[in-house]
PDB file of N, CA and C in Angstrom:
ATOM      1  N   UNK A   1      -1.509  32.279 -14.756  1.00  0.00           N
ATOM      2  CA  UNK A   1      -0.499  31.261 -14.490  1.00  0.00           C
ATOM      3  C   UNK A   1       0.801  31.869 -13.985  1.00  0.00           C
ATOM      4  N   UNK A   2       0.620  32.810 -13.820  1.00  0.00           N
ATOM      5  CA  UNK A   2       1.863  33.676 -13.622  1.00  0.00           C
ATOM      6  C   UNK A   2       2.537  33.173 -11.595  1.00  0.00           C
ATOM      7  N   UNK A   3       1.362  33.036 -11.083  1.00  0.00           N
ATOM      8  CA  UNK A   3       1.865  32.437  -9.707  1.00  0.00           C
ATOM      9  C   UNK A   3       2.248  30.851  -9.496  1.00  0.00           C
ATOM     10  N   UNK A   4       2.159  30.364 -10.894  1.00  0.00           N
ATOM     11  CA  UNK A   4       2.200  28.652 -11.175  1.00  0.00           C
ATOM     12  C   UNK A   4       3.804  28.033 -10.583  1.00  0.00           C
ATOM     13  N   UNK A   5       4.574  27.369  -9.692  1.00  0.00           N
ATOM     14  CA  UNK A   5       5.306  27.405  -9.133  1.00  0.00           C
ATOM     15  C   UNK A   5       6.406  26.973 -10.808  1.00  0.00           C
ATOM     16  N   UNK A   6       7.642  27.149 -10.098  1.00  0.00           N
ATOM     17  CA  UNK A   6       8.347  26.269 -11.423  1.00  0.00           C
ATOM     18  C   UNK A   6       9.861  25.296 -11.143  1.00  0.00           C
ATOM     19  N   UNK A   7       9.619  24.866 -11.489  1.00  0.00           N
ATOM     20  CA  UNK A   7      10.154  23.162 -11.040  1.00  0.00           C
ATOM     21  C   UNK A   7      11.146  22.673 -12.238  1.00  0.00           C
ATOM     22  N   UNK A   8      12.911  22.161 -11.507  1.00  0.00           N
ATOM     23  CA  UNK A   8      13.857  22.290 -13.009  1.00  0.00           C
ATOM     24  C   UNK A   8      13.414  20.308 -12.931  1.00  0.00           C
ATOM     25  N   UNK A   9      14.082  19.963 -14.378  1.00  0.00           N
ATOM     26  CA  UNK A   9      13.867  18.901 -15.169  1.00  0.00           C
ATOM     27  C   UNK A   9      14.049  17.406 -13.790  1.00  0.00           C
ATOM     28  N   UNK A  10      15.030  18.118 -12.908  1.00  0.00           N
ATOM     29  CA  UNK A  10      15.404  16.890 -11.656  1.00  0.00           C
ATOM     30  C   UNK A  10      14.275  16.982 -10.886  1.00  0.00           C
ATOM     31  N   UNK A  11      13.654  17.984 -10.342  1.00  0.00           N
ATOM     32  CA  UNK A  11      12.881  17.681  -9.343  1.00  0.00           C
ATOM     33  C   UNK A  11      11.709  17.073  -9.950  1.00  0.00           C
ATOM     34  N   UNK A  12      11.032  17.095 -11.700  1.00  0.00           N
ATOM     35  CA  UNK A  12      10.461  16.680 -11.874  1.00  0.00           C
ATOM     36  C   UNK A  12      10.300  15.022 -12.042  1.00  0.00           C
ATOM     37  N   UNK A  13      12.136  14.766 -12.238  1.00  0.00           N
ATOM     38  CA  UNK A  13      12.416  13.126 -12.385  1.00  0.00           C
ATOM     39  C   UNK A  13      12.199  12.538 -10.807  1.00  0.00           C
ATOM     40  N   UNK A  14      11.992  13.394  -9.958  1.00  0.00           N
ATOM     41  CA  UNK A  14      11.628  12.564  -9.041  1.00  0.00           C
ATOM     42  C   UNK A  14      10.612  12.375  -8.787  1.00  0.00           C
ATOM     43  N   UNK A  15       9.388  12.686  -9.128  1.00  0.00           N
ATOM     44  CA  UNK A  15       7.811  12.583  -8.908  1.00  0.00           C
ATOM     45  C   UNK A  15       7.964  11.294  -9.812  1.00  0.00           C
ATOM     46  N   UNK A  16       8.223  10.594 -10.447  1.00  0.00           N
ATOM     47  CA  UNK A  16       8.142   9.458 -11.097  1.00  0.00           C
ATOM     48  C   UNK A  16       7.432   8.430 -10.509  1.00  0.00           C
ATOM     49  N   UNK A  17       6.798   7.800  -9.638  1.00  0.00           N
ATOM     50  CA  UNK A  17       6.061   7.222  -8.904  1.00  0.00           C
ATOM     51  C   UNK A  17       6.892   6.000  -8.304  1.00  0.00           C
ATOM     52  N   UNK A  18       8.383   6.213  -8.447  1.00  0.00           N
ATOM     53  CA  UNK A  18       9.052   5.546  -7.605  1.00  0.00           C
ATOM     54  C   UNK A  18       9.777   6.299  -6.297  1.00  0.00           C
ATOM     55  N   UNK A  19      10.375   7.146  -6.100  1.00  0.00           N
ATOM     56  CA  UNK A  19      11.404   8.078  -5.419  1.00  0.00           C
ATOM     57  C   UNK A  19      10.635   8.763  -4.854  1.00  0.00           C
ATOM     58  N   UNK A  20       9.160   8.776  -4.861  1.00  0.00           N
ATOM     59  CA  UNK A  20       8.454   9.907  -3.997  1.00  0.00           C
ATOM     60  C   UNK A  20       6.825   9.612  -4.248  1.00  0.00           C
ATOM     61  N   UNK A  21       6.039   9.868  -3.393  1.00  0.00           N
ATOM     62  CA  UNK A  21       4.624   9.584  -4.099  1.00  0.00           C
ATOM     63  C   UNK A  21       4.081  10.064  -5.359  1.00  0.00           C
ATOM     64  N   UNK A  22       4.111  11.222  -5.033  1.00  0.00           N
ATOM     65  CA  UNK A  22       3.597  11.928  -6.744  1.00  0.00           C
ATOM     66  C   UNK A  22       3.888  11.289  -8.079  1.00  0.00           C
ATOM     67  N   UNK A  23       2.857  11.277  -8.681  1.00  0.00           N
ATOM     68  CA  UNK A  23       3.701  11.338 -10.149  1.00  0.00           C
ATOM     69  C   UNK A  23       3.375  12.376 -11.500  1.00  0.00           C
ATOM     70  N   UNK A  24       4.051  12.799 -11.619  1.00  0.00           N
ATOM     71  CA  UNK A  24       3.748  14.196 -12.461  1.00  0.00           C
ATOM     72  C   UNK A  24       4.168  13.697 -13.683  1.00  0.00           C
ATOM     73  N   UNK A  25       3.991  14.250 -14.671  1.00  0.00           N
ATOM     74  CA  UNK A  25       4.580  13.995 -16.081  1.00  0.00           C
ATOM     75  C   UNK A  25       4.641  16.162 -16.856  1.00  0.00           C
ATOM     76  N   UNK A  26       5.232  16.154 -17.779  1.00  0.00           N
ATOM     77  CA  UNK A  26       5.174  17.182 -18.185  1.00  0.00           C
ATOM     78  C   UNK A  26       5.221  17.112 -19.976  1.00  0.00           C
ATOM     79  N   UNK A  27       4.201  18.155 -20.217  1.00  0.00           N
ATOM     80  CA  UNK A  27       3.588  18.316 -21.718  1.00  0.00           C
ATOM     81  C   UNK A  27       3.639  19.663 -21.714  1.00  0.00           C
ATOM     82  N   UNK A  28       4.135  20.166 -22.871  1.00  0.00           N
ATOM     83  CA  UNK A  28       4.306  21.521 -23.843  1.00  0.00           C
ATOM     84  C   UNK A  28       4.742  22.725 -22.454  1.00  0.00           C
ATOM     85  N   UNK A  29       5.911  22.269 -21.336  1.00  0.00           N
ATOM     86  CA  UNK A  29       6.113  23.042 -20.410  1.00  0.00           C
ATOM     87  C   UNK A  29       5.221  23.298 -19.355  1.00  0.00           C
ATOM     88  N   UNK A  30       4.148  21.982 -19.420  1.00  0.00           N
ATOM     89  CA  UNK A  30       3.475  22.128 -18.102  1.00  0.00           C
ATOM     90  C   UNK A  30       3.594  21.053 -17.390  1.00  0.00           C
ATOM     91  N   UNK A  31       3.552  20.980 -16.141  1.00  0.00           N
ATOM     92  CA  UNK A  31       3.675  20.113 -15.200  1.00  0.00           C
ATOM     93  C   UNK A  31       2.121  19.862 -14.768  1.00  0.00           C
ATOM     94  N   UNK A  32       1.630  17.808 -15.227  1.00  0.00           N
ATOM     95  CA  UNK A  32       0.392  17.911 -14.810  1.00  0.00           C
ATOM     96  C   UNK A  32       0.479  16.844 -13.392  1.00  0.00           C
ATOM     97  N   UNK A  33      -0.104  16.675 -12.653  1.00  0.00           N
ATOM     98  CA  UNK A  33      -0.039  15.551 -11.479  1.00  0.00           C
ATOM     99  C   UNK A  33      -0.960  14.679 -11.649  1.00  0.00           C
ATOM    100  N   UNK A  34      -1.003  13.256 -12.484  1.00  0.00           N
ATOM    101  CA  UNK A  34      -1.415  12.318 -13.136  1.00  0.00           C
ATOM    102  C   UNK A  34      -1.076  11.276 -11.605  1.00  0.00           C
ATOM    103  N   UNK A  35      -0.557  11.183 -10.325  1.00  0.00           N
ATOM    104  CA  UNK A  35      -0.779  10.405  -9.252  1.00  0.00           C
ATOM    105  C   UNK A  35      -2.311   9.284  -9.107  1.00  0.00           C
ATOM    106  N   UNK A  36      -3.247  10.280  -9.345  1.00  0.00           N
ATOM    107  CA  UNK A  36      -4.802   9.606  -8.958  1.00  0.00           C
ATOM    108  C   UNK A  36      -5.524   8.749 -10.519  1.00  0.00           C
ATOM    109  N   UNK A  37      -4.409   8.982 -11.074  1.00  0.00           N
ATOM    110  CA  UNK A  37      -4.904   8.029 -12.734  1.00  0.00           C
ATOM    111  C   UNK A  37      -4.411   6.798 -12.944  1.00  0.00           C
ATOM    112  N   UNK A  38      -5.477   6.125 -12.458  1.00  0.00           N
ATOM    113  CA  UNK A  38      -5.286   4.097 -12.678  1.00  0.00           C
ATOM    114  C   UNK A  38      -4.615   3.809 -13.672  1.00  0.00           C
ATOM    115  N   UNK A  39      -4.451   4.856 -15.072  1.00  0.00           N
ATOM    116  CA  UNK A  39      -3.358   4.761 -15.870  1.00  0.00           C
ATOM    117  C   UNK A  39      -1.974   4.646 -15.462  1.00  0.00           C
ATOM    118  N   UNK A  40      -1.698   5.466 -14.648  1.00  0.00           N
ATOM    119  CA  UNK A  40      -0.062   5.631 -14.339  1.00  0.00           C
ATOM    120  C   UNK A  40       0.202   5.121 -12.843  1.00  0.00           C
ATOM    121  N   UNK A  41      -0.701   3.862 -12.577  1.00  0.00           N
ATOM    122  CA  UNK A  41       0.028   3.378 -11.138  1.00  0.00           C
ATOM    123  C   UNK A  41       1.618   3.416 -11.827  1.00  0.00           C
ATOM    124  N   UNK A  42       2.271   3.140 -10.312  1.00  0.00           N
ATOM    125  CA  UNK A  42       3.488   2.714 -10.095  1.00  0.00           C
ATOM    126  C   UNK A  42       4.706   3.900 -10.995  1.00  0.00           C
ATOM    127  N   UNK A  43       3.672   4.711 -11.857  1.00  0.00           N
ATOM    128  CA  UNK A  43       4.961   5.589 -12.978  1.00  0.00           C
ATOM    129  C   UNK A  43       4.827   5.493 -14.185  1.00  0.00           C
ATOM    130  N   UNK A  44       4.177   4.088 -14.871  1.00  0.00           N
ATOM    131  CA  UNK A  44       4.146   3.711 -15.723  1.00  0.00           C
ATOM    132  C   UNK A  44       3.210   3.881 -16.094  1.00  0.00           C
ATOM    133  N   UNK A  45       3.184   4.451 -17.481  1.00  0.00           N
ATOM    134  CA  UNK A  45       1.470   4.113 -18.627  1.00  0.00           C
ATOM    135  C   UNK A  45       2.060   3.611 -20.319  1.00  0.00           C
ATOM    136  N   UNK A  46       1.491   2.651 -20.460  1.00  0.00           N
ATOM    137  CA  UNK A  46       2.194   1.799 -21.115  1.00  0.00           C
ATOM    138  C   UNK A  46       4.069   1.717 -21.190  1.00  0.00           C
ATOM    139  N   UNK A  47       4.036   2.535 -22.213  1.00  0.00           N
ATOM    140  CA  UNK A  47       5.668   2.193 -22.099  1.00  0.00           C
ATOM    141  C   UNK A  47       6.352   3.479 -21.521  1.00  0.00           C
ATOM    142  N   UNK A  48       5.693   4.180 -21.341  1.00  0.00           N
ATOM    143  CA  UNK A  48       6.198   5.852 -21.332  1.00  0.00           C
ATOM    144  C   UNK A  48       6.175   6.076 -19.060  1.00  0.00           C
ATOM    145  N   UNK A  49       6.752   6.930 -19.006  1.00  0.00           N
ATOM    146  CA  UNK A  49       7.626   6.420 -17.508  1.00  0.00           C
ATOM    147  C   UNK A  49       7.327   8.019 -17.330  1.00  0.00           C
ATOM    148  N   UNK A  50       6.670   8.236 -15.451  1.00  0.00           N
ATOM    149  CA  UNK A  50       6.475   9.947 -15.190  1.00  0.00           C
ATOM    150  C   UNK A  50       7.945  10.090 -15.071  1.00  0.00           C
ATOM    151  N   UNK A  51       7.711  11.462 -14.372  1.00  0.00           N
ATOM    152  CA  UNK A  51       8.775  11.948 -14.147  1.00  0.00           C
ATOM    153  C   UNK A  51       9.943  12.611 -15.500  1.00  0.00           C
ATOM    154  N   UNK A  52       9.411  12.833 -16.558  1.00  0.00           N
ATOM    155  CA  UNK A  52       9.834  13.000 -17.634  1.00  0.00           C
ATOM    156  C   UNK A  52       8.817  14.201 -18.366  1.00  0.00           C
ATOM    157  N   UNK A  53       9.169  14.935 -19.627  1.00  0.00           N
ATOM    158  CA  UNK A  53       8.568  15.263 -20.863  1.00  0.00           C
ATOM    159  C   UNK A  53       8.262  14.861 -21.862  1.00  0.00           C
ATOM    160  N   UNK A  54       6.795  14.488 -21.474  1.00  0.00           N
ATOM    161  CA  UNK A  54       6.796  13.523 -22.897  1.00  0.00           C
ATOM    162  C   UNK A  54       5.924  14.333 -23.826  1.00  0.00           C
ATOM    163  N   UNK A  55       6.096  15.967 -24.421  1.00  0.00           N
ATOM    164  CA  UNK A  55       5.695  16.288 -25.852  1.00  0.00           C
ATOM    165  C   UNK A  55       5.982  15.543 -26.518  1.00  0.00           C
ATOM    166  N   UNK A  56       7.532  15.221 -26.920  1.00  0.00           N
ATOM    167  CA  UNK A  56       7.418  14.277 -27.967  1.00  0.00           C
ATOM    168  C   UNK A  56       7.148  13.283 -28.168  1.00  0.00           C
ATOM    169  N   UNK A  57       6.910  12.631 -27.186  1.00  0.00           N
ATOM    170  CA  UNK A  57       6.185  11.050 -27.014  1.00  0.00           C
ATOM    171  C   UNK A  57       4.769  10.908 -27.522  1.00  0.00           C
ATOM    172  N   UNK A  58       4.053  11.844 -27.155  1.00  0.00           N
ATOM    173  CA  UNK A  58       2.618  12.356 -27.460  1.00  0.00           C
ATOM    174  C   UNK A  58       2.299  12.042 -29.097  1.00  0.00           C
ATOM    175  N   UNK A  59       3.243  12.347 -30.012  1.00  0.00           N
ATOM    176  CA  UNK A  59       3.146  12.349 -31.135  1.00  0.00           C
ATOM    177  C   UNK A  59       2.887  10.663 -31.721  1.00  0.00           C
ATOM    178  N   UNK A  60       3.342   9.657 -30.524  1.00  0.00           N
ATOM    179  CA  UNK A  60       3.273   8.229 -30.991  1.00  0.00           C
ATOM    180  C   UNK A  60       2.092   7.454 -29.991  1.00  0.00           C
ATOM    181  N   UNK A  61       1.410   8.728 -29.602  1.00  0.00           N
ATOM    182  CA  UNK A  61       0.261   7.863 -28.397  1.00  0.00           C
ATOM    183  C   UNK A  61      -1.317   7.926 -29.294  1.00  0.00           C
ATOM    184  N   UNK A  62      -2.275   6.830 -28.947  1.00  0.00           N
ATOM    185  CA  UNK A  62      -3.442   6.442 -29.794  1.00  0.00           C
ATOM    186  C   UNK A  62      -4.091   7.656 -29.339  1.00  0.00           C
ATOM    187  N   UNK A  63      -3.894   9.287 -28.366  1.00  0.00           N
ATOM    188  CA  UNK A  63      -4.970   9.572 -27.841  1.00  0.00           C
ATOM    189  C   UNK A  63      -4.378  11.345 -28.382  1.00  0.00           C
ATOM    190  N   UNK A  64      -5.223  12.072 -27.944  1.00  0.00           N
ATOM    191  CA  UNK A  64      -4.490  13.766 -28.362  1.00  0.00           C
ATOM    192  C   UNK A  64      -3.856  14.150 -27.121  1.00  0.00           C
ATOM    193  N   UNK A  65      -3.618  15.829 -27.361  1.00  0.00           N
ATOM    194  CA  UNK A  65      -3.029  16.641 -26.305  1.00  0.00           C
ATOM    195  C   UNK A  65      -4.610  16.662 -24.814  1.00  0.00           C
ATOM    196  N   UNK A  66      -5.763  16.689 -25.768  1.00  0.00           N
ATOM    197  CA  UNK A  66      -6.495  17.092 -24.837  1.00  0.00           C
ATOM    198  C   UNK A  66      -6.911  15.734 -23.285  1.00  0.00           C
ATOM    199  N   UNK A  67      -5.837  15.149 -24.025  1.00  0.00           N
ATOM    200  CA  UNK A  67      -6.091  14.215 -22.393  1.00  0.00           C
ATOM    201  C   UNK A  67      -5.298  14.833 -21.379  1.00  0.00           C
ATOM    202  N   UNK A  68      -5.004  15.937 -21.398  1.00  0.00           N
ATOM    203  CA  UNK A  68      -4.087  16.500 -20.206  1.00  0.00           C
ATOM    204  C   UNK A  68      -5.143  17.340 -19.428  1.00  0.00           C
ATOM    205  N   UNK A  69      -6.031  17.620 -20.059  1.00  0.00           N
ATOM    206  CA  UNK A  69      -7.283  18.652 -19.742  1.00  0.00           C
ATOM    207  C   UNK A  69      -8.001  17.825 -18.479  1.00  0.00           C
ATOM    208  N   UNK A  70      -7.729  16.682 -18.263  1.00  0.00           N
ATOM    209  CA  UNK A  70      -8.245  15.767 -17.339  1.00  0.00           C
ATOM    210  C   UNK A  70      -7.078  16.303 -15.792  1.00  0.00           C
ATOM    211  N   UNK A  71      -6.342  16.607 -15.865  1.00  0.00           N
ATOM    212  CA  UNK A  71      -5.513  16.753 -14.869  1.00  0.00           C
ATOM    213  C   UNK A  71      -5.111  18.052 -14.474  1.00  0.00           C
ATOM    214  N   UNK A  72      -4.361  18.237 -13.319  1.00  0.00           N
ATOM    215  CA  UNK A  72      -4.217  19.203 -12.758  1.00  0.00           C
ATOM    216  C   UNK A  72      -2.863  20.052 -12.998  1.00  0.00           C
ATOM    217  N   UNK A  73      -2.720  21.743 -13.754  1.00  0.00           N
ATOM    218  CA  UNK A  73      -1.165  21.726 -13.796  1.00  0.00           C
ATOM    219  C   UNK A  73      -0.956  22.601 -12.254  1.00  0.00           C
ATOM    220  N   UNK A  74       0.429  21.474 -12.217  1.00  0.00           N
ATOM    221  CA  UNK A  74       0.832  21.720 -10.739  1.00  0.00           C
ATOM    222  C   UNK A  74       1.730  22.646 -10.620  1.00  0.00           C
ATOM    223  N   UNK A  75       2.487  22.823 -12.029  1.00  0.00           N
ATOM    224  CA  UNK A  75       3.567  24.038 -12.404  1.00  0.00           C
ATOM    225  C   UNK A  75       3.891  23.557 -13.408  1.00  0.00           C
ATOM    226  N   UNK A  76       5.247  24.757 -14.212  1.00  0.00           N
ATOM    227  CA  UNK A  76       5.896  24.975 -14.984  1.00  0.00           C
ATOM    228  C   UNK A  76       7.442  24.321 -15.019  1.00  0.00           C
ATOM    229  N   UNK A  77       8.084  23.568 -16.520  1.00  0.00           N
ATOM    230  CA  UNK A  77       9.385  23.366 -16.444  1.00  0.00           C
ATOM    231  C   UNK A  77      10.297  24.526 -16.854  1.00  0.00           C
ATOM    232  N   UNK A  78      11.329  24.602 -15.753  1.00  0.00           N
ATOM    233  CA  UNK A  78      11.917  25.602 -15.383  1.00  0.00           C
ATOM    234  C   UNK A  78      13.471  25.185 -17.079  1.00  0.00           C
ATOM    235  N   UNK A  79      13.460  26.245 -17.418  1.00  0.00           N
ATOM    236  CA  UNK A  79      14.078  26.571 -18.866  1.00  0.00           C
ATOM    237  C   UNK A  79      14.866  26.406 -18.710  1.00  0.00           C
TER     238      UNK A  79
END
Protein backbone atom coordinates (compact mmCIF):
# COMPACT_ATOMS: atom_id res chain seq x y z
CA UNK A 1 0.00 0.00 0.00
CA UNK A 2 2.83 2.04 0.15
CA UNK A 3 2.13 3.48 -3.63
CA UNK A 4 -1.72 4.02 -2.44
CA UNK A 5 -2.22 7.78 -3.44
CA UNK A 6 -3.20 10.11 -0.38
CA UNK A 7 -5.94 12.47 -0.39
CA UNK A 8 -6.52 15.47 2.61
CA UNK A 9 -10.13 15.42 4.37
CA UNK A 10 -11.41 18.31 1.41
CA UNK A 11 -10.69 16.53 -1.53
CA UNK A 12 -12.36 13.67 -0.02
CA UNK A 13 -15.63 15.97 0.82
CA UNK A 14 -15.85 16.38 -2.63
CA UNK A 15 -16.36 12.85 -4.01
CA UNK A 16 -19.67 13.05 -2.09
CA UNK A 17 -21.87 12.19 -5.02
CA UNK A 18 -22.91 15.68 -5.39
CA UNK A 19 -19.80 18.10 -6.47
CA UNK A 20 -18.24 15.46 -8.64
CA UNK A 21 -19.12 11.91 -9.82
CA UNK A 22 -17.33 9.71 -7.49
CA UNK A 23 -18.35 8.86 -4.29
CA UNK A 24 -15.85 7.67 -1.87
CA UNK A 25 -16.41 7.36 1.79
CA UNK A 26 -13.48 6.68 4.22
CA UNK A 27 -13.07 3.90 7.11
CA UNK A 28 -10.10 3.33 9.60
CA UNK A 29 -7.89 5.81 7.09
CA UNK A 30 -8.86 4.23 3.98
CA UNK A 31 -10.42 5.68 1.15
CA UNK A 32 -13.00 3.14 -0.47
CA UNK A 33 -14.93 4.19 -3.94
CA UNK A 34 -18.52 2.98 -3.09
CA UNK A 35 -19.79 5.12 -6.68
CA UNK A 36 -21.11 1.60 -8.35
CA UNK A 37 -23.18 0.62 -4.95
CA UNK A 38 -27.08 0.99 -5.44
CA UNK A 39 -26.58 1.67 -1.75
CA UNK A 40 -25.04 5.07 -2.04
CA UNK A 41 -26.81 6.55 -5.21
CA UNK A 42 -26.82 10.23 -5.10
CA UNK A 43 -24.18 10.19 -1.68
CA UNK A 44 -26.50 8.91 0.49
CA UNK A 45 -26.88 5.44 2.38
CA UNK A 46 -29.38 5.76 4.77
CA UNK A 47 -28.62 8.63 6.87
CA UNK A 48 -24.86 8.70 6.61
CA UNK A 49 -23.58 11.12 3.53
CA UNK A 50 -19.98 10.13 1.25
CA UNK A 51 -17.55 12.24 1.18
CA UNK A 52 -16.83 11.96 4.90
CA UNK A 53 -15.22 9.36 7.70
CA UNK A 54 -17.46 7.39 8.89
CA UNK A 55 -15.30 4.95 11.53
CA UNK A 56 -17.31 6.26 13.93
CA UNK A 57 -20.52 5.99 12.37
CA UNK A 58 -19.82 2.28 11.72
CA UNK A 59 -20.24 1.64 15.35
CA UNK A 60 -24.24 2.54 14.93
CA UNK A 61 -24.69 0.60 11.47
CA UNK A 62 -26.80 -3.03 11.46
CA UNK A 63 -23.69 -4.41 9.37
CA UNK A 64 -19.58 -4.88 10.35
CA UNK A 65 -16.28 -3.40 9.12
CA UNK A 66 -16.14 -6.26 6.64
CA UNK A 67 -18.58 -4.60 4.24
CA UNK A 68 -15.76 -2.47 3.02
CA UNK A 69 -14.05 -5.69 1.71
CA UNK A 70 -16.69 -5.32 -1.10
CA UNK A 71 -15.00 -2.19 -2.45
CA UNK A 72 -12.13 -0.76 -3.81
CA UNK A 73 -9.35 1.31 -1.63
CA UNK A 74 -8.66 4.13 -3.85
CA UNK A 75 -6.21 5.74 -1.20
CA UNK A 76 -5.30 6.95 2.06
CA UNK A 77 -6.57 10.04 4.46
CA UNK A 78 -3.87 12.33 4.47
CA UNK A 79 -3.07 13.09 8.53
Amino acid sequence: MSNTPTYTKNQLALRNGQDKPEIWVCFNGLIYDVTESRLWKNGKHYEHWAGQDLTEELRDAPHTESVFSKFKVIGKIKV
